[in-house]
Protein backbone atom coordinates (compact mmCIF):
# COMPACT_ATOMS: atom_id res chain seq x y z
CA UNK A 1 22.43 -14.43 12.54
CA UNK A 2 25.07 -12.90 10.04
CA UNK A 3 28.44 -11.89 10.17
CA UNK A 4 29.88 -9.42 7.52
CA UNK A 5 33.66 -8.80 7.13
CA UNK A 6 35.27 -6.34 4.28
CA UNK A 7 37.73 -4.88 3.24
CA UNK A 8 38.65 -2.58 0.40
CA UNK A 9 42.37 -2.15 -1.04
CA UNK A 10 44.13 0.03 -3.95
CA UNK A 11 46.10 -2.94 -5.31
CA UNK A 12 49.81 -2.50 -6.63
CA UNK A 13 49.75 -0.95 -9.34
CA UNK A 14 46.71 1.79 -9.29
CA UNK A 15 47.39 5.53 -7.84
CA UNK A 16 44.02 5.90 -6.47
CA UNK A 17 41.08 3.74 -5.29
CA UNK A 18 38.36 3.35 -6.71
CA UNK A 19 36.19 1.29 -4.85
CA UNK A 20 33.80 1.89 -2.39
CA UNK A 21 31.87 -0.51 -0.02
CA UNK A 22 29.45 -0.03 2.55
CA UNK A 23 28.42 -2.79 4.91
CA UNK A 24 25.51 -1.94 7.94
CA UNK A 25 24.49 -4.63 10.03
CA UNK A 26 21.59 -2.57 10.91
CA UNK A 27 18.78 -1.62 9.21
CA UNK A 28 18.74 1.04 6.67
CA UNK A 29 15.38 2.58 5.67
CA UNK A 30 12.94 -0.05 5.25
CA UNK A 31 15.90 -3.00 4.84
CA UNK A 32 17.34 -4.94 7.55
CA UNK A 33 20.87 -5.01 7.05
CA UNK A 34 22.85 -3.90 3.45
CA UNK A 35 26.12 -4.50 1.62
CA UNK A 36 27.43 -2.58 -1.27
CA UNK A 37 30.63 -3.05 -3.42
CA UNK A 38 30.88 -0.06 -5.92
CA UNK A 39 33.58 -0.01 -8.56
CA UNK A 40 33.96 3.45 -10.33
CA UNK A 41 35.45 4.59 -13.33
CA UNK A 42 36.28 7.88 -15.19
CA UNK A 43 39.44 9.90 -14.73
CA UNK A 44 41.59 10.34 -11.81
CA UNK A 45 39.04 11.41 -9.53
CA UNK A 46 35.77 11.06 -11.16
CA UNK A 47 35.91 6.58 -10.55
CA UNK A 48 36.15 7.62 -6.65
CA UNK A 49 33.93 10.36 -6.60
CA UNK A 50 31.27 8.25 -9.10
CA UNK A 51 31.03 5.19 -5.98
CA UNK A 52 30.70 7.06 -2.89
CA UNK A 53 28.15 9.43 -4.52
CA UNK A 54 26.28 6.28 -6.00
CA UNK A 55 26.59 4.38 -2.38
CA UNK A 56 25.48 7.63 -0.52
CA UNK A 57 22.83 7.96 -3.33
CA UNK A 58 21.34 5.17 -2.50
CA UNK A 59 21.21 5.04 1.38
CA UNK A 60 19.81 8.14 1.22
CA UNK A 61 17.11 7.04 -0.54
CA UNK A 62 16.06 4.02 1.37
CA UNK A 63 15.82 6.12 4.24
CA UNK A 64 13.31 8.04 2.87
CA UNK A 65 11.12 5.61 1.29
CA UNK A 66 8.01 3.80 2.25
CA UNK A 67 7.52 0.80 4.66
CA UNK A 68 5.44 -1.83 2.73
CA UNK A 69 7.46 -1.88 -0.89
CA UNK A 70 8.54 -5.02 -2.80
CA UNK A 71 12.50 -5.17 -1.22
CA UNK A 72 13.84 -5.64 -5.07
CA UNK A 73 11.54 -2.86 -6.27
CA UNK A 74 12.85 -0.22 -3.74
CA UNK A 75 16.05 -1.40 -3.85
CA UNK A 76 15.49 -0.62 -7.99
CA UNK A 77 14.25 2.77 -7.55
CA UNK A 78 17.14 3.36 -4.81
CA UNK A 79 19.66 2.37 -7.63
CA UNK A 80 17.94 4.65 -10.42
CA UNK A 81 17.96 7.64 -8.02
CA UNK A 82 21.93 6.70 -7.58
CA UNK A 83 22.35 6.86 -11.05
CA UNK A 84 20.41 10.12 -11.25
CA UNK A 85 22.39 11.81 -8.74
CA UNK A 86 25.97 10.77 -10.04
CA UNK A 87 24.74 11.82 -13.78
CA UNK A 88 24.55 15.09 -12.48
CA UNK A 89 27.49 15.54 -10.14
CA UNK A 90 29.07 14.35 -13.26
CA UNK A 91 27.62 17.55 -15.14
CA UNK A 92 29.16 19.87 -12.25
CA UNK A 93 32.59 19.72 -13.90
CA UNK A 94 34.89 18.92 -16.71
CA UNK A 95 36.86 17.02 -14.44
CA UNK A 96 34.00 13.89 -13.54
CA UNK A 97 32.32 14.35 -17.20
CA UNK A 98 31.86 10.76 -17.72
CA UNK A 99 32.17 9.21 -14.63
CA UNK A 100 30.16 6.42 -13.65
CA UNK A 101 30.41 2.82 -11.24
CA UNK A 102 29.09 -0.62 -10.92
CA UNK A 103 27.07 -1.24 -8.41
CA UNK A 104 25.82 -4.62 -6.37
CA UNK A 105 23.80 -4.06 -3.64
CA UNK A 106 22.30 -7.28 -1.02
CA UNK A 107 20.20 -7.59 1.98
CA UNK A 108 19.58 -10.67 3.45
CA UNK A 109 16.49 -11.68 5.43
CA UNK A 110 13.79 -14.32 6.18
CA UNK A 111 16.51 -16.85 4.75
CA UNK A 112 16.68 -15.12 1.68
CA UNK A 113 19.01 -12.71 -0.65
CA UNK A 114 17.92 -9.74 -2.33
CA UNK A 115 20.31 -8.47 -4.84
CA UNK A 116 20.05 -5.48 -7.32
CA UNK A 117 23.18 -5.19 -10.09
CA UNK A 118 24.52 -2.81 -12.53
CA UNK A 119 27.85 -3.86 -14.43
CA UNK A 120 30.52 -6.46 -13.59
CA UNK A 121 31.27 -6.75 -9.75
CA UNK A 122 29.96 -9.54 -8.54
CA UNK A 123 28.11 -11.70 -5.79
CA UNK A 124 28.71 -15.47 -5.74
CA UNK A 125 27.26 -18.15 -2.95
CA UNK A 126 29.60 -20.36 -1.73
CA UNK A 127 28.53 -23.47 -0.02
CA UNK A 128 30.34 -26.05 1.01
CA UNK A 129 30.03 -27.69 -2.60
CA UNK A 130 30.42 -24.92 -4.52
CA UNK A 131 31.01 -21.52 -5.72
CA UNK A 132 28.10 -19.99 -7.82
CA UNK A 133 28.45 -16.69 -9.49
CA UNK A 134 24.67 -15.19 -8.76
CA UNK A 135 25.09 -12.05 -11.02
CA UNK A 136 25.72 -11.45 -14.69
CA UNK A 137 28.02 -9.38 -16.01
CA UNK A 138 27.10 -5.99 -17.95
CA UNK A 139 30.21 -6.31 -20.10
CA UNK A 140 30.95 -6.67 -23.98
CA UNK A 141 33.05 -10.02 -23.53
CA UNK A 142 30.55 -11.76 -21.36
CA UNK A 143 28.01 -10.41 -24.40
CA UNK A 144 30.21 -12.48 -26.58
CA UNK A 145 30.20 -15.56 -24.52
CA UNK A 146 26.44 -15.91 -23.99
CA UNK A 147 26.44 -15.25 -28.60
CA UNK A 148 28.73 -17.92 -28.36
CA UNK A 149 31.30 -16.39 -29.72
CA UNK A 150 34.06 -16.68 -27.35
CA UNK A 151 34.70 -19.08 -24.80
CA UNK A 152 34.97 -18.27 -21.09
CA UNK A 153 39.01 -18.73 -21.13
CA UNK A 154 39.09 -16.81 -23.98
CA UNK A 155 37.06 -13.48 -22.41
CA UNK A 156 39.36 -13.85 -18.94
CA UNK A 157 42.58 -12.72 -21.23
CA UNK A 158 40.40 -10.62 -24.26
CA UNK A 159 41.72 -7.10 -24.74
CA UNK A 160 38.13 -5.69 -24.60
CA UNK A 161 37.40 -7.40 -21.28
CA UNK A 162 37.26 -4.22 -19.33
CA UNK A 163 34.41 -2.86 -21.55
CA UNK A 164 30.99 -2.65 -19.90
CA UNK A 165 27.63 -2.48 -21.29
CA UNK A 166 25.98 -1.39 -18.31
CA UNK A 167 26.74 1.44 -15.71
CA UNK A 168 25.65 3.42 -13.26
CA UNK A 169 26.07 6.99 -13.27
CA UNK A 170 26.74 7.59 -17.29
CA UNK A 171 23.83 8.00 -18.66
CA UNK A 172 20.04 9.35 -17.85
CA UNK A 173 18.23 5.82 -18.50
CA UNK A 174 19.64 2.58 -16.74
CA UNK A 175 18.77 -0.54 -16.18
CA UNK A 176 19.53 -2.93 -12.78
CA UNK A 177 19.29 -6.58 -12.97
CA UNK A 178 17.28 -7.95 -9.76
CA UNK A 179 18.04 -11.46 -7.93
CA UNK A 180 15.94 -13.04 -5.16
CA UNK A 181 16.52 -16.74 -3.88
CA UNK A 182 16.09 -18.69 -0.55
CA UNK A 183 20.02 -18.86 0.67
CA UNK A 184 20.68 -21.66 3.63
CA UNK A 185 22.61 -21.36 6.81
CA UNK A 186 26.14 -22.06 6.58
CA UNK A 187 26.15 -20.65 3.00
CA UNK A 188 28.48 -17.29 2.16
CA UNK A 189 27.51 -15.04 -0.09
CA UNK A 190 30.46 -13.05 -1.47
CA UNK A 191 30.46 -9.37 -3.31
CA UNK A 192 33.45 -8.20 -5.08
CA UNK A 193 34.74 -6.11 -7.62
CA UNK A 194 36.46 -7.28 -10.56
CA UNK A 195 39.87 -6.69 -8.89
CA UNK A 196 39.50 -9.92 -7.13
CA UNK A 197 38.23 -12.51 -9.98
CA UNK A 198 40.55 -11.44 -12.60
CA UNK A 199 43.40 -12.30 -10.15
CA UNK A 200 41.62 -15.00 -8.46
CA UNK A 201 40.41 -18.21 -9.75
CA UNK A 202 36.77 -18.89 -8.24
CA UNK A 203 38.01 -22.22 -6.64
CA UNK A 204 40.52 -20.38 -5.21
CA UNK A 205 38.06 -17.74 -3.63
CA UNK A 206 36.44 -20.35 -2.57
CA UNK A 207 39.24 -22.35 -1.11
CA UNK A 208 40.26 -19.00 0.79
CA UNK A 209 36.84 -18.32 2.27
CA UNK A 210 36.48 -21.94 3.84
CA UNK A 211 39.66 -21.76 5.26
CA UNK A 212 41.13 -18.32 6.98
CA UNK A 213 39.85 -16.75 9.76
CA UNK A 214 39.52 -13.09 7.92
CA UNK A 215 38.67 -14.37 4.07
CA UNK A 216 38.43 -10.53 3.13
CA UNK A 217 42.09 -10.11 3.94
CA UNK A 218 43.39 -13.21 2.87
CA UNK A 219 41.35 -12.96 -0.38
CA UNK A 220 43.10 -8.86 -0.92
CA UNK A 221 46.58 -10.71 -0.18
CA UNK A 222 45.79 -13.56 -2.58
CA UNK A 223 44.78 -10.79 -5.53
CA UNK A 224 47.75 -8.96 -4.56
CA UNK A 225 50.34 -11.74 -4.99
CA UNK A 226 48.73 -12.31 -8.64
CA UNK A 227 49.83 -8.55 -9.36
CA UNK A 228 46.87 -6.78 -7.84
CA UNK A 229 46.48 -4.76 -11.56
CA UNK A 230 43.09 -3.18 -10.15
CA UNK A 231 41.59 -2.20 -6.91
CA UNK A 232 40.19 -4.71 -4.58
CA UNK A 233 37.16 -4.66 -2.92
CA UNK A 234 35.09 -7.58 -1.01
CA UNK A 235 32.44 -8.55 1.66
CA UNK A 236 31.74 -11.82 2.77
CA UNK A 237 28.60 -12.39 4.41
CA UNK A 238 28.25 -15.44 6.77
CA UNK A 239 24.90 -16.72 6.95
């Protein structure tokens, strides 16, 4: 059985969220259950506009498609018809020209996670060992950490951190990264947007989810001490 909590929060020094997330329990087209953390970006309304479309997007899609896919190759086709669809809502106006949002998108069933991603929000797995970051980032520092060219502590403080190399939404062709692996019970799988892990070390997160009774608040109020600089947006799923 899982248990979802989220929560979604403009931080302290931003004028407008966002962030989007979606969580359903229940199924949604041909998948059992789904959680989405979108992060958009573009102007002062196009970043909102970019990761509800994109969310919506891609809903409405699984509910029209076909029993009897691969999970990670509809969730795929879900996420290129999101990107479609926000490429041209950005077109409608001057005002969301360039828009565009991250997306990571999971479904978990028959003790595994399915997990399509596009930028640099995140899902981790926390066990009672450890934290492990499952995605990787679409962004030109993390590009210069796997070249070896930075180091890890360099890219959290690098002025072009906030650069990515991947989104959804900005242009006609994009690619989504796709994750499967058996997760066990008692294991958490966390998505967030980059609000959280620039403020939060990932012991920390992972300190925070072991120990409070609502980790998705305690985690916001944790980011938010640090100085909350972005929005914040996570799930945590309890497997």
């Amino acid at each position: 059985m899982l248990k979802a909590v989220a929560q979604t929060n403009i931080g302290k020094t931003r004028t407008v969220n966002q962030d989007t997330v979606f969580v359903s329990m229940e199924a949604v087209g041909c998948l059992p259950n789904l959680f989405i953390v979108a992060d958009g970006m573009g102007g002062h309304k196009g970043g909102d506009v970019a990761s509800s479309v994109a969310i919506e997007s891609f809903c409405e899609f699984l509910r029209g498609a076909a029993s009897g896919e691969e999970v990670l190759d509809v969730m795929t086709s879900a996420a290129r018809s999101a990107n479609d669809r926000v490429v041209a809502k950005a077109a409608e106006s001057d005002e969301l020209s360039g828009m565009g949002t991250t997306m990571t998108a999971c479904t978990i069933f028959e003790g595994k996670y399915f997990i399509v991603h596009i930028g640099d929000s995140r899902a981790y797995k926390i066990t009672e060992d450890e934290i492990v970051q499952l995605t990787n980032d679409h962004s030109y520092v993390n590009e210069m950490v796997k070249a070896g060219q930075i180091t890890h502590d360099e890219a959290k403080g690098h002025p072009r951190r906030n650069i990515l190399t991947r989104v959804l939404g900005v242009n006609d062709e994009m690619a989504a990264d796709g994750y499967v692996a058996e997760v066990s019970a008692g294991s958490v799988i966390l998505l967030c947007s980059d609000g959280l892990y620039n403020m939060v070390a990932e012991p920390n997160i992972s300190e925070i989810i072991k120990t409070h009774e609502n980790p998705a608040r305690a985690l916001i109020e944790a980011a938010n001490e640090k100085g909350g600089t972005d929005n914040i947006s996570v799930i945590v799923i309890n497997i």
